[in-house]
Protein backbone atom coordinates (compact mmCIF):
# COMPACT_ATOMS: atom_id res chain seq x y z
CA UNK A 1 74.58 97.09 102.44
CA UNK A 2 76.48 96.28 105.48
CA UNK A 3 74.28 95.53 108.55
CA UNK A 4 76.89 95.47 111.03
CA UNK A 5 80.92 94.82 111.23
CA UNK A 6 83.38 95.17 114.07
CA UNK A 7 87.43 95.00 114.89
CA UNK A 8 88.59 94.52 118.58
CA UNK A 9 91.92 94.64 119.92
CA UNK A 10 94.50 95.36 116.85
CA UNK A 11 97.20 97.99 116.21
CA UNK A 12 94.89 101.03 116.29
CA UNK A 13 97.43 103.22 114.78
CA UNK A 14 96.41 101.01 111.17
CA UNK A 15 100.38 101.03 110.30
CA UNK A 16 101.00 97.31 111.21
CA UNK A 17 104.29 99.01 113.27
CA UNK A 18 102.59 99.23 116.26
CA UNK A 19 101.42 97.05 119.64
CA UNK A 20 97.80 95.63 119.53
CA UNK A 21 95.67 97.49 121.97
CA UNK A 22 92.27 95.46 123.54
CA UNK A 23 90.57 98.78 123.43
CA UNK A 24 90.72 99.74 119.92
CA UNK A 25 87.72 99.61 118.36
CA UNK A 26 87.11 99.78 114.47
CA UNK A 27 83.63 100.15 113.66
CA UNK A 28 81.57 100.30 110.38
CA UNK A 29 79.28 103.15 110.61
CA UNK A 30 77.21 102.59 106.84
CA UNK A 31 78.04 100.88 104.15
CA UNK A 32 76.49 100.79 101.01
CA UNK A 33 76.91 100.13 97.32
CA UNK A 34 73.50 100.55 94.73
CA UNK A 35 73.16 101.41 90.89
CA UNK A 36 71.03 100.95 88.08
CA UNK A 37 71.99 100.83 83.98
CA UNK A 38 70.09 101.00 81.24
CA UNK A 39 71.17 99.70 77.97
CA UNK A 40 69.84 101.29 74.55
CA UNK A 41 71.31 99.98 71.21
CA UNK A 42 75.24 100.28 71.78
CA UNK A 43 74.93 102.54 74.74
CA UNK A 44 74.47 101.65 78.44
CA UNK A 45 73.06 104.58 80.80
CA UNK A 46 74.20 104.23 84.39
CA UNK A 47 74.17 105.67 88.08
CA UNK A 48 76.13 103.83 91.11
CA UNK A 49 76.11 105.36 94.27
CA UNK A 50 78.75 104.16 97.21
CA UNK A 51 79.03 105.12 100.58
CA UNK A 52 81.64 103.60 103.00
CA UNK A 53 82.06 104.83 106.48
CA UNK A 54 83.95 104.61 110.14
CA UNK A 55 84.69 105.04 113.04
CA UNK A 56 87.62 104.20 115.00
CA UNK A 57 88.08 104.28 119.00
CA UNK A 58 90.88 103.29 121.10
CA UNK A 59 92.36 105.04 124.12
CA UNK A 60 94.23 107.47 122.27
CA UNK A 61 91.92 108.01 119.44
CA UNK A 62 87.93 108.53 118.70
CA UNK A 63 88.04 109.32 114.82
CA UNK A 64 84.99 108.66 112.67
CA UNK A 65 85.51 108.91 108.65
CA UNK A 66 82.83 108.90 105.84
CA UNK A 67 83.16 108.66 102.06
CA UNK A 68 80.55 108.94 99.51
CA UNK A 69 80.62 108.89 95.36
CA UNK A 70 77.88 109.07 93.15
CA UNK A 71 78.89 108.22 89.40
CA UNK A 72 76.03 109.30 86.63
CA UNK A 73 76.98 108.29 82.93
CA UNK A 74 77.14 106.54 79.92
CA UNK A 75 78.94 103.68 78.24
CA UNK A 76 79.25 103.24 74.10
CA UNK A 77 80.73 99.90 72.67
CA UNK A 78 81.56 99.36 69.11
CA UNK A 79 82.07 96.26 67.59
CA UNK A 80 85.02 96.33 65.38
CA UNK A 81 85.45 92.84 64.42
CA UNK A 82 83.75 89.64 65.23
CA UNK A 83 86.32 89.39 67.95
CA UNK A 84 87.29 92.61 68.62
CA UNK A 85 85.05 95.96 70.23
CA UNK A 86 86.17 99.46 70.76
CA UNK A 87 84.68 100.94 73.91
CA UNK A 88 84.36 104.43 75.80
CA UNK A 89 82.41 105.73 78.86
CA UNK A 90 82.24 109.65 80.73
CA UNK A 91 80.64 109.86 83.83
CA UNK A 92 80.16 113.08 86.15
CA UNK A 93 81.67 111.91 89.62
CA UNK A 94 80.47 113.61 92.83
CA UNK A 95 83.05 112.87 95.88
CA UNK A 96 82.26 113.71 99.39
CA UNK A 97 84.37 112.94 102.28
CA UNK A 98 84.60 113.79 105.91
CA UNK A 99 87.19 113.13 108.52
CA UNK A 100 86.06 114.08 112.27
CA UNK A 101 88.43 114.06 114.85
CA UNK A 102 86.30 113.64 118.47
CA UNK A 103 88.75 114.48 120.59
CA UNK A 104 90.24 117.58 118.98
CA UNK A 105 86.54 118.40 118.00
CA UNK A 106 87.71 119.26 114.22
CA UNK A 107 86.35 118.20 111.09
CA UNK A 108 87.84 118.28 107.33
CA UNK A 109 85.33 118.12 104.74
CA UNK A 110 86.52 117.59 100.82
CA UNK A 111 83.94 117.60 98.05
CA UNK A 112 85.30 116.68 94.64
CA UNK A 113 84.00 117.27 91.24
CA UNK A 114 85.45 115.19 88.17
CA UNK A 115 84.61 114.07 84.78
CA UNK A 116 86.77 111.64 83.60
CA UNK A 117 86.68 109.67 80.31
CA UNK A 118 87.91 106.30 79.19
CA UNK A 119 88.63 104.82 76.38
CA UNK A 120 89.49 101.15 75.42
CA UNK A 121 89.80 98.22 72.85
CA UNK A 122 89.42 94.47 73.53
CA UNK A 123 89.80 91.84 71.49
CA UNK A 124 89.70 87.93 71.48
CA UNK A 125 93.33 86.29 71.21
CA UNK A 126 92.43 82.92 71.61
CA UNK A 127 88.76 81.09 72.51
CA UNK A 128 89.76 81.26 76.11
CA UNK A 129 91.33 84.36 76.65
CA UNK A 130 90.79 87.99 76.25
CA UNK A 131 92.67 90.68 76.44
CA UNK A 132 91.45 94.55 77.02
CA UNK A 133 93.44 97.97 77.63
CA UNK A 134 91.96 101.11 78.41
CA UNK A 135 93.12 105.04 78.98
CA UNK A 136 91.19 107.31 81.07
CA UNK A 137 91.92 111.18 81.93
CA UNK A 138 89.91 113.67 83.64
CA UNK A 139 88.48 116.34 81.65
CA UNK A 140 87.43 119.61 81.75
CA UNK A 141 85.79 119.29 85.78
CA UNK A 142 88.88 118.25 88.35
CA UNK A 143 88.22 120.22 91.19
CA UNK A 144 88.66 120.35 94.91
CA UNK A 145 86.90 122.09 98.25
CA UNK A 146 88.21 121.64 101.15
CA UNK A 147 86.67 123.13 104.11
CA UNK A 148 88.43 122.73 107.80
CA UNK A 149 87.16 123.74 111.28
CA UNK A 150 88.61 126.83 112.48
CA UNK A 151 90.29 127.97 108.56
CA UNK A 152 89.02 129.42 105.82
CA UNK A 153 86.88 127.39 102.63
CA UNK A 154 89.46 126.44 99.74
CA UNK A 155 88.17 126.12 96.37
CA UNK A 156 91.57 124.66 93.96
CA UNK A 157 91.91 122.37 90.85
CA UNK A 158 93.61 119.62 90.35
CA UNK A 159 96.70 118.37 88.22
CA UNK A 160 95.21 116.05 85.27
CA UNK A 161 96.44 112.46 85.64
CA UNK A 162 96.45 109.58 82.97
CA UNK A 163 95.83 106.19 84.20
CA UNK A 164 96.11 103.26 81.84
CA UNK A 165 94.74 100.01 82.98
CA UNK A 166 94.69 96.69 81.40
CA UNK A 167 92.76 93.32 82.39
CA UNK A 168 91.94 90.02 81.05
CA UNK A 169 89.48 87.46 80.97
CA UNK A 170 89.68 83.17 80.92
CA UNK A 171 86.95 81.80 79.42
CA UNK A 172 85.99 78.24 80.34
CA UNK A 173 82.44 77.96 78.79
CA UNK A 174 79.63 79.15 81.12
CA UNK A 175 82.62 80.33 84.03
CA UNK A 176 84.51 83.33 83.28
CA UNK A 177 87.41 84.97 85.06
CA UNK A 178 88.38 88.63 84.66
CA UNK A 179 90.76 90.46 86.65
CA UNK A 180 93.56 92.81 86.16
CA UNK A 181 96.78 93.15 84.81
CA UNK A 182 100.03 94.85 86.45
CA UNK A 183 98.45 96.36 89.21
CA UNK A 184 100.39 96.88 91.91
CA UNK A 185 100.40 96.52 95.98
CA UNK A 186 98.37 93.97 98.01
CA UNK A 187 95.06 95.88 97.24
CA UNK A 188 95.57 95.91 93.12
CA UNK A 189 96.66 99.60 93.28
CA UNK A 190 99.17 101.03 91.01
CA UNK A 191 101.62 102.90 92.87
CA UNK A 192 103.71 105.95 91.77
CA UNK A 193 106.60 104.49 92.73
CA UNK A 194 105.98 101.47 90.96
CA UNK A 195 107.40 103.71 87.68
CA UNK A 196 104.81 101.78 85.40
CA UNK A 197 106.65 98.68 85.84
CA UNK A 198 103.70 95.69 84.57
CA UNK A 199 104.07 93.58 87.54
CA UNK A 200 103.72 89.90 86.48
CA UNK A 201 103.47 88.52 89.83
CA UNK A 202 99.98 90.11 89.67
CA UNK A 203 98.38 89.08 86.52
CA UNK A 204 95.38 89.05 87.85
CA UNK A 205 94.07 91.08 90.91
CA UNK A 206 90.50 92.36 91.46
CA UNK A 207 89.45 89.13 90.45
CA UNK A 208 85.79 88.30 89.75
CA UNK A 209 84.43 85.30 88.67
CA UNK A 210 81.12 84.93 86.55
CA UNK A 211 78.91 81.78 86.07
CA UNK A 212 75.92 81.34 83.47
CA UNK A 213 73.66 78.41 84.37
């Protein structure tokens, strides 16, 4: 949970193209991440809930943002070899956003409804390293509502989209390593216009680093 965080005087239009302005203001306005699993045999039950939020003031803009996602699920992993597991997870996905515009005094709301599945295999290549790729789609919920002040509520579904990630992890004893491979941009997203090119100047982004004492 984030108590408090503040930005003063940058480019408030957030495009880097821009002069910095010492009235712009970017304020967090709630952040919070919490979930709970429960693991039974080969299957892990789960629930993560995530709420990020902002607001933004400068003296051209007073905008004020919210996101929230809850995830409810489960996880099954299958060992297929005594170095390699087979694993899956679905998980109902409940998106809320809001975007409010202050000065125009209109508001977008978008609440999302998914259930997307994955699918994966990892396996051992060496004592150090392991590798993992995984395939997830959408299925049967991918739907939208938008609702936006002054305009009528719009209820529409959404175009099913593959995404196929893989990641890896260096093992050196009690410290482990795992991050992902051939995601793209500064923020380990993969882009469209990447073309599904594996980027190997990235082999590992969204790094995370583990330590058994």
């Amino acid at each position: 949970y984030t108590i408090n965080s503040e930005h003063e005087g940058f480019d408030d239009d957030l495009t880097g193209a821009g002069t910095e302005e010492a009235s712009a203001k970017l304020e967090d306005d709630g952040t919070m991440n919490i979930g709970l699993g429960y693991k039974w045999m080969d299957y892990t039950f789960f629930a993560d809930y995530n709420k990020v939020a902002a607001k933004l003031t400068s003296s051209a803009d007073n905008f004020e943002t919210s996101q929230s996602v809850l995830n409810v699920g489960a996880g099954y992993i299958k060992e297929v070899s005594s170095t390699s597991r087979m694993f899956a997870d679905i998980a109902f996905r409940m998106t809320s956003q809001e975007d409010k515009n202050n000065q125009t005094a209109s508001t977008t709301e978008r609440d999302y409804n998914e259930l997307p599945l994955t699918v994966g295999f990892e396996t051992d290549a060496t004592s150090w390293l392991t590798l993992r790729g995984s395939i997830s789609q959408n299925i049967i919920l991918n739907s939208v509502k938008t609702k936006t002040t002054g305009a009528a509520e719009v209820k529409s579904t959404r175009d099913n989209t593959t995404s196929v990630q893989a990641g890896a992890t260096l093992n050196f004893g009690k410290l482990m390593i795992d991050g992902m491979i051939g995601t793209n941009g500064n923020d380990g997203t993969a882009y469209a216009s990447n073309g599904g090119v594996l980027d190997t100047d990235r082999l590992l982004t969204q790094v995370a680093v583990h330590y058994w004492f």
